[in-house]
C-alpha atoms as a PDB file:
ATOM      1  CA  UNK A   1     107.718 127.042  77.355  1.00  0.00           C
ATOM      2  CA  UNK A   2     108.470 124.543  80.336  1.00  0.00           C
ATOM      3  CA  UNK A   3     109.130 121.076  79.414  1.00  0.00           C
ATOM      4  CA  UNK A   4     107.306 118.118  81.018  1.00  0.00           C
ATOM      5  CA  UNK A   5     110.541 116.999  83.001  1.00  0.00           C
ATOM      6  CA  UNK A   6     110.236 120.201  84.328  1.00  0.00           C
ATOM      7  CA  UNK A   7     107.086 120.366  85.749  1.00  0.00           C
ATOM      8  CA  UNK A   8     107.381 116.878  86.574  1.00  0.00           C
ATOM      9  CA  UNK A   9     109.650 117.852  88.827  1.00  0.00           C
ATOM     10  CA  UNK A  10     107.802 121.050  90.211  1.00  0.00           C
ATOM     11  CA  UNK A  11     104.794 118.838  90.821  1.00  0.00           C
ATOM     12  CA  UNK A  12     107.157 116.360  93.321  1.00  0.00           C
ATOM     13  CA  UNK A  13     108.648 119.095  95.440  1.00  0.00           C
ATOM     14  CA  UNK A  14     105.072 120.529  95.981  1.00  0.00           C
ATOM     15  CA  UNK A  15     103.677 117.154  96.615  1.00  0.00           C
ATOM     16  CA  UNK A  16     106.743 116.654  99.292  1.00  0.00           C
ATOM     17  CA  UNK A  17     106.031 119.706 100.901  1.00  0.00           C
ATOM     18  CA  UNK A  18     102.329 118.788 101.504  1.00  0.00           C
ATOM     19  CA  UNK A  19     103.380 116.164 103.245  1.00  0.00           C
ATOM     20  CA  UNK A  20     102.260 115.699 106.639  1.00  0.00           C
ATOM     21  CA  UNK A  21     105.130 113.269 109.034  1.00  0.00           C
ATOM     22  CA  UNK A  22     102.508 111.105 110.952  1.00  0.00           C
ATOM     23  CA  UNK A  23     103.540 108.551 113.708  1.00  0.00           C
ATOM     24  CA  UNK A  24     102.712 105.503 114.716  1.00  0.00           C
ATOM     25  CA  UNK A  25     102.981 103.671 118.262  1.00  0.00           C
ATOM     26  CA  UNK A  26     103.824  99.627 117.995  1.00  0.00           C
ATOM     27  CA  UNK A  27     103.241  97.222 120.584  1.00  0.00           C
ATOM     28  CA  UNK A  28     105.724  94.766 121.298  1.00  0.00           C
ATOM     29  CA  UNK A  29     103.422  92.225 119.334  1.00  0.00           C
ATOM     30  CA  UNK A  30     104.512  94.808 116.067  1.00  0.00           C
ATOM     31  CA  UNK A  31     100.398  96.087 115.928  1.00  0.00           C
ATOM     32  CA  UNK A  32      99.693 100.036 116.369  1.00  0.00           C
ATOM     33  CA  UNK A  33      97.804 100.704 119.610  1.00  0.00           C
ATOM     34  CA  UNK A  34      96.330 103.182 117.959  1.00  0.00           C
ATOM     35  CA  UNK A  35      93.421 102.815 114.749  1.00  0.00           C
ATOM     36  CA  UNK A  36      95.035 106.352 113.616  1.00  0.00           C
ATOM     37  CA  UNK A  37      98.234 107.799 113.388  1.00  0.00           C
ATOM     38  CA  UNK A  38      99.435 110.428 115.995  1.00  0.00           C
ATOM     39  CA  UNK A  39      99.831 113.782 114.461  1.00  0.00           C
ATOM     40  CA  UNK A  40     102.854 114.778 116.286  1.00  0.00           C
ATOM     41  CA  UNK A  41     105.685 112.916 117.740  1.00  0.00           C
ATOM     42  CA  UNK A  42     104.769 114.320 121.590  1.00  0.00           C
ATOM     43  CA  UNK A  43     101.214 113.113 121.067  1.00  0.00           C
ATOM     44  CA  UNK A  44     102.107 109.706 120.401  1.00  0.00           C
ATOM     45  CA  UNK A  45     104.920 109.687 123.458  1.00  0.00           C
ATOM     46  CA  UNK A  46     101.925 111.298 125.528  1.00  0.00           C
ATOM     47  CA  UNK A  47      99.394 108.524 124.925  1.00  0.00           C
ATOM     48  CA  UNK A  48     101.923 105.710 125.576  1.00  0.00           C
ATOM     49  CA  UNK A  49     101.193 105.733 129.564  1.00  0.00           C
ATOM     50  CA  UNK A  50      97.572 106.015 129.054  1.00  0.00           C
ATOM     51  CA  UNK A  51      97.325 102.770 126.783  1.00  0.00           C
ATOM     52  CA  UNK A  52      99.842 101.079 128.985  1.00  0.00           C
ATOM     53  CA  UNK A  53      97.128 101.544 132.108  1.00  0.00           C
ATOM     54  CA  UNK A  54      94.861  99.079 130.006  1.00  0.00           C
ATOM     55  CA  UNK A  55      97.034  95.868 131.277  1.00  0.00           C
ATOM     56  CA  UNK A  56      97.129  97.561 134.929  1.00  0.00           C
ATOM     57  CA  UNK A  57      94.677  95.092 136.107  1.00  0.00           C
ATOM     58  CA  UNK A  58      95.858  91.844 135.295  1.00  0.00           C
ATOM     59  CA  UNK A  59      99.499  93.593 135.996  1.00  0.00           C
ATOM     60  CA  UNK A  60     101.387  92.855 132.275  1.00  0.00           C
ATOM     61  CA  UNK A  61     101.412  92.152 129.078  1.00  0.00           C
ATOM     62  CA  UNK A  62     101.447  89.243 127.070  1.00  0.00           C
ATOM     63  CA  UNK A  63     102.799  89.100 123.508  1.00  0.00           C
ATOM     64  CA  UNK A  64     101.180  86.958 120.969  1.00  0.00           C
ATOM     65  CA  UNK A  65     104.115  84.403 122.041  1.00  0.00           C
ATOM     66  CA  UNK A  66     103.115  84.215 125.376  1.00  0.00           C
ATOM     67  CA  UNK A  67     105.379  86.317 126.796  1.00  0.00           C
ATOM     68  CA  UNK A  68     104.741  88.549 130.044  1.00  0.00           C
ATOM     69  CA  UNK A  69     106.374  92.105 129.896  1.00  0.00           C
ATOM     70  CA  UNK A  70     106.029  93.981 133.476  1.00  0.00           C
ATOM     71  CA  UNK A  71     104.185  96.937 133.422  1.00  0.00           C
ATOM     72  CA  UNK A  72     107.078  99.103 134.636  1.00  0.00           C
ATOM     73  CA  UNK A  73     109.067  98.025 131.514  1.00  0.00           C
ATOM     74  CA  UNK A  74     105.998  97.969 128.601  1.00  0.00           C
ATOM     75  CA  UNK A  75     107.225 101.132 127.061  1.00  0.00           C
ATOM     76  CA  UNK A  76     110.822 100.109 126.531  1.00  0.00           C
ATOM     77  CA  UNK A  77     109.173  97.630 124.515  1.00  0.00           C
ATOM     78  CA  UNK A  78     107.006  99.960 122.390  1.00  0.00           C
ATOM     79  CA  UNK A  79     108.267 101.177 119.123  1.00  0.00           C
ATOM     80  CA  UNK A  80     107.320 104.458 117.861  1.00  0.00           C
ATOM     81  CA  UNK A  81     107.660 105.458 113.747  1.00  0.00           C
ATOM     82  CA  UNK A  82     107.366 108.061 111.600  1.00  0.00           C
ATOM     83  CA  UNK A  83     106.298 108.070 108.296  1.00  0.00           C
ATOM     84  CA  UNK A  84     105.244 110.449 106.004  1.00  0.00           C
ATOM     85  CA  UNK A  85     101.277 110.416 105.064  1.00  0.00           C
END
């Protein structure tokens, strides 16, 4: 007969392996431009130029401090994580 350490145990690795790695996009403000997480790590890098085309009007953007990044240098400002769901 198993022991409850045991299947303790066997319960965590299954309930690692389920895991699904999700990633997040942050602004430069910290905030996720997204409401959900990006699936994959190339879906998240594709969507950065399309939600950087939102400030392509007024031409930057500007941080919760008041700061203007250039368009042309928005994504070195972006921060993308991974996390596991």
């Amino acid at each position: 007969m198993r022991s409850f350490v045991s299947a303790s145990s066997d319960y965590s690795l299954i309930k690692k392996s389920m895991a699904k790695n999700l990633y997040e996009v942050l602004s430069p403000d910290g905030f996720p431009i997204t409401c959900e997480p990006f699936k994959t790590k190339k879906a998240a890098l594709e969507y950065v130029p399309r939600w950087c085309e939102r400030y392509q009007q007024q031409g930057y953007y500007s941080t919760a401090r008041r700061d203007q990044i250039p368009l042309h240098e928005l994504p070195d400002y972006l921060r993308l994580v991974a996390f596991t769901e």
